[in-house]
Protein backbone atom coordinates (compact mmCIF):
# COMPACT_ATOMS: atom_id res chain seq x y z
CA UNK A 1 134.31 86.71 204.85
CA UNK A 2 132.52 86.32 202.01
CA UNK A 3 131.48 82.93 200.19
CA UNK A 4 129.62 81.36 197.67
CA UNK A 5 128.26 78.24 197.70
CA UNK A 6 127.17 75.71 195.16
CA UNK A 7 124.76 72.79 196.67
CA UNK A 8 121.75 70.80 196.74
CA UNK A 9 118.44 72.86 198.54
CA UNK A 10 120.31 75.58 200.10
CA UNK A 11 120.72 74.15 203.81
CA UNK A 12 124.74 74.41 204.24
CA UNK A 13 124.04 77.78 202.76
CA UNK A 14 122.02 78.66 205.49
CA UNK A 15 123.98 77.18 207.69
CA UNK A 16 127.09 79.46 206.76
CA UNK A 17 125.08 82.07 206.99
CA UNK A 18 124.11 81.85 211.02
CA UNK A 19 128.05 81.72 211.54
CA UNK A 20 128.07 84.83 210.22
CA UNK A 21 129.38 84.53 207.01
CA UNK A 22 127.89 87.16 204.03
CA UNK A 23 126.92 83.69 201.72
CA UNK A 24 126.13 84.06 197.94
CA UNK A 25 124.39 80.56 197.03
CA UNK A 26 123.80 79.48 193.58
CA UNK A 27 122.06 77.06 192.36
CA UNK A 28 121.43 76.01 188.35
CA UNK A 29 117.89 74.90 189.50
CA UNK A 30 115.17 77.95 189.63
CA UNK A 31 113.26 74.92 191.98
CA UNK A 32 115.84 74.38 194.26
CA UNK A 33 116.28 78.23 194.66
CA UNK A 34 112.57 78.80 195.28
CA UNK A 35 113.08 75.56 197.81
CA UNK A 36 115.67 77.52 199.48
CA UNK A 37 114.84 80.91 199.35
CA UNK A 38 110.94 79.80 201.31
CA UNK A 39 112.97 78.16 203.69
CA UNK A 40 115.47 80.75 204.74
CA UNK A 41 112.49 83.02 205.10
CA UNK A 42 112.05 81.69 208.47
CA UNK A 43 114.96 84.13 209.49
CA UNK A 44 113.65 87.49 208.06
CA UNK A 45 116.77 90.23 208.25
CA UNK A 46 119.10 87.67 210.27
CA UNK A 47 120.95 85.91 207.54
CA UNK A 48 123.37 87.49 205.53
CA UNK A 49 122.66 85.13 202.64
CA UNK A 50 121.38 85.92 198.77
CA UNK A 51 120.28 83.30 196.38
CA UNK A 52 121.47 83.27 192.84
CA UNK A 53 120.20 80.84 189.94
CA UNK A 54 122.97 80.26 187.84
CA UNK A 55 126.05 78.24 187.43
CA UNK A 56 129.21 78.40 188.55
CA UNK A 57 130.69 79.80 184.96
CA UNK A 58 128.05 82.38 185.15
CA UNK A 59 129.28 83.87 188.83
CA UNK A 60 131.90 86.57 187.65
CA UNK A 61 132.73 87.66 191.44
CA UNK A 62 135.77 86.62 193.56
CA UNK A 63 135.55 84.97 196.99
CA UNK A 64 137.14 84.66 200.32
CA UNK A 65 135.79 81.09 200.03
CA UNK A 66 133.98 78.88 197.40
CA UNK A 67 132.46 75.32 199.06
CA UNK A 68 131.06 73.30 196.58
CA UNK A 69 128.86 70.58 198.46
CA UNK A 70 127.88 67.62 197.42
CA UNK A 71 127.89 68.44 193.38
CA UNK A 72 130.72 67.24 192.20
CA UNK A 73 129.73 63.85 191.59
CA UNK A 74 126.87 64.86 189.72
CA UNK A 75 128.89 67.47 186.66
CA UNK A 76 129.87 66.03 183.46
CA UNK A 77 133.82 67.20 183.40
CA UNK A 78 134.91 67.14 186.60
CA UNK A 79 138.11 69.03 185.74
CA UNK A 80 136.17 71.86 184.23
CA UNK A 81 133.88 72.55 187.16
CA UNK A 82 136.97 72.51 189.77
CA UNK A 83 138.44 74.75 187.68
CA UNK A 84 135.60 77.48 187.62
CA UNK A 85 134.77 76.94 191.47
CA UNK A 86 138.66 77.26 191.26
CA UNK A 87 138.41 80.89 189.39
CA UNK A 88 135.76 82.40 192.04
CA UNK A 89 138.36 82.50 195.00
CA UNK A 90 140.07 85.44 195.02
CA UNK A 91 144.34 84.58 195.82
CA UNK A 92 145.03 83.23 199.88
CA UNK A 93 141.49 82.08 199.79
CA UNK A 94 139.72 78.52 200.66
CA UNK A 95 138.35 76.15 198.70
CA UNK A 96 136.12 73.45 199.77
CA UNK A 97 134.43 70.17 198.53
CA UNK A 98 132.58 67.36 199.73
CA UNK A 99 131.42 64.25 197.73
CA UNK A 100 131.40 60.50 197.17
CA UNK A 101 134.06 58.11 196.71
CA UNK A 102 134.03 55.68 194.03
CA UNK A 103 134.21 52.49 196.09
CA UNK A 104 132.12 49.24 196.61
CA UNK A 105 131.24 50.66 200.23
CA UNK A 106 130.22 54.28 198.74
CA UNK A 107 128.11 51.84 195.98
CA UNK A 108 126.50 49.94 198.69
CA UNK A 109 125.86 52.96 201.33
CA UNK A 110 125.48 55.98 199.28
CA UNK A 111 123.77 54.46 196.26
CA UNK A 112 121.77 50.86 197.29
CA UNK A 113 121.17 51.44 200.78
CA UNK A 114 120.90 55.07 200.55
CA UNK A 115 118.69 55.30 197.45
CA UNK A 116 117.11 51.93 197.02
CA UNK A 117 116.46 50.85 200.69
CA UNK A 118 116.20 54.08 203.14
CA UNK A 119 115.22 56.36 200.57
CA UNK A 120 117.11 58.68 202.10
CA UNK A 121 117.37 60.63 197.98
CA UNK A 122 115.48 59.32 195.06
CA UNK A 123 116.93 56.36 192.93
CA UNK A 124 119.15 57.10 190.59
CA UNK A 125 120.48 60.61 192.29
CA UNK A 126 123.79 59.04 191.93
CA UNK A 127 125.50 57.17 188.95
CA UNK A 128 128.76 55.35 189.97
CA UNK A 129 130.86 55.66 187.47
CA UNK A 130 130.71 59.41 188.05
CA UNK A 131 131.72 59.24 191.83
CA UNK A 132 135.32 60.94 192.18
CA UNK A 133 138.22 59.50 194.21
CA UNK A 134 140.21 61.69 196.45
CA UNK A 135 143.21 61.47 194.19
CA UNK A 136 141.76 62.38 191.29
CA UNK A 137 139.67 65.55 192.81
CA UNK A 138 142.87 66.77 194.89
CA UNK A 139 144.59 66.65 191.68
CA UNK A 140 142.52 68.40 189.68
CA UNK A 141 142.56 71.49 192.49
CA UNK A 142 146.40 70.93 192.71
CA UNK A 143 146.46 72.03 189.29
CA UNK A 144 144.49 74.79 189.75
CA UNK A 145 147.12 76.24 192.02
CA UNK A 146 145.61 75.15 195.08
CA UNK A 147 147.45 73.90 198.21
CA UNK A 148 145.45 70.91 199.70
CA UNK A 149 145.30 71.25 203.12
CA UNK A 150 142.56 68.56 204.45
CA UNK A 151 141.24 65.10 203.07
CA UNK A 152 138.51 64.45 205.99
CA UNK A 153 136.28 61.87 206.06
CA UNK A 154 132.57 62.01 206.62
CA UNK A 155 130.25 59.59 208.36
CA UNK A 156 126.61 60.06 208.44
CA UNK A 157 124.45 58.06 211.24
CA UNK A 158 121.00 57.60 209.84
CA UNK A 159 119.48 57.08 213.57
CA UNK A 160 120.70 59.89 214.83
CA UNK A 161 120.85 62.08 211.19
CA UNK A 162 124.13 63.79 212.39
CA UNK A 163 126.93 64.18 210.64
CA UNK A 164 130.79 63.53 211.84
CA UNK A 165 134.20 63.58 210.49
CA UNK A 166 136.50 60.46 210.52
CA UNK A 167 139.59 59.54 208.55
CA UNK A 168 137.68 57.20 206.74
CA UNK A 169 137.62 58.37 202.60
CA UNK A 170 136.00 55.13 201.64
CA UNK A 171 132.31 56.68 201.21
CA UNK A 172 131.86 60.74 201.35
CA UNK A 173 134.88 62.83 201.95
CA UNK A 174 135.70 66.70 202.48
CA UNK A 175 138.87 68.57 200.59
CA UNK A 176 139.95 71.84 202.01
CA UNK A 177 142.77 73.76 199.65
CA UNK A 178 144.07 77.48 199.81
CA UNK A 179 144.61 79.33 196.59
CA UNK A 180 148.31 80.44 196.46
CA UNK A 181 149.19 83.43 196.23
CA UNK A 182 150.67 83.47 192.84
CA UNK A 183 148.97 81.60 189.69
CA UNK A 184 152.39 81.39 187.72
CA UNK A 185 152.94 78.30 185.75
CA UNK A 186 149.46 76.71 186.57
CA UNK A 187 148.46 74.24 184.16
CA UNK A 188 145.25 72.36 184.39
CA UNK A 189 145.61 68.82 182.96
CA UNK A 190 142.45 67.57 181.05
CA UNK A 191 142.84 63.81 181.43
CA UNK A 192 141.46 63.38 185.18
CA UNK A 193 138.03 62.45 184.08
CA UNK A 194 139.22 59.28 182.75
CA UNK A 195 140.62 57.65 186.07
């Protein structure tokens, strides 16, 4: 299969790319690439994995699978980049996407706790008002003729630094959605930002 993969330093990436998938990672950031790109030199000719800077409107390939990780919460139109991680998977393919949730637990975890206490990311990585809710990201890849298949939970233990999956949305979350086969009568509404 092959996949691209938009994200923060390149790590799921990598990741992807020791299960054997051929990845194609992108990344708007020429930093973050260089970040990435030194680091998955510790597996000279192993990985099948190639780092791109650009953004997602600038990839014109097709994929067996597009995971968007952890970026979501940070675009300005929300509806606009689902759609063009939406227009990268080639028909029958996946889809995936993890972010916050827009909650008073996500506020306190992801954002006070996480940024202001543990300084587990820098202060002010995250701005609440731009965290998406469930609904409003599974409708947006509804309408972009996706079938959601998955709304999973994600807990992260900061003791351990291990990640599991729970059917808990209120903090981050995981969507997983297969493109149907036929695009007919898809229309994208505009007004999801707002909610």
């Amino acid at each position: 299969s092959s996949g691209i993969n938009a994200e923060y330093g390149g790590y799921l990436a990598e990741e992807l790319a020791k299960q054997r998938f051929d990845v194609t990672a992108i990344d708007p950031s020429e930093d973050m690439i260089r970040i990435a790109t030194k680091h998955a030199d510790k597996y000279p000719g192993e990985l099948d994995l190639r780092y791109q800077c650009a953004t997602v409107e600038e990839v014109t390939e097709q994929f067996d699978i597009v995971v968007s990780s952890e970026v979501v919460e940070h675009v300005p139109c929300v509806t606009t980049f689902v759609s063009q991680c939406a227009e990268r998977v080639r028909p029958g393919g996946g889809l995936m996407f993890t972010t916050i949730n827009r909650t008073i637990q996500s506020w306190l975890f992801a954002i006070m706790l996480a940024e202001n206490v543990a300084g587990l990311v820098p202060p002010g990585t995250h701005e609440y008002h731009k965290l998406v809710p469930p609904h409003t990201l599974t409708g947006v890849i509804a309408d972009c003729g996706f079938d959601v298949m998955t709304v999973t939970g994600l807990n992260f233990n900061p003791l351990t630094r291990q990640w599991s999956t729970s059917s808990d949305l209120s903090i981050n979350y995981a969507v997983t959605a297969i493109k149907r086969e036929s695009e007919d009568d898809i229309e994208i509404e505009d007004d999801y930002d707002s909610r």
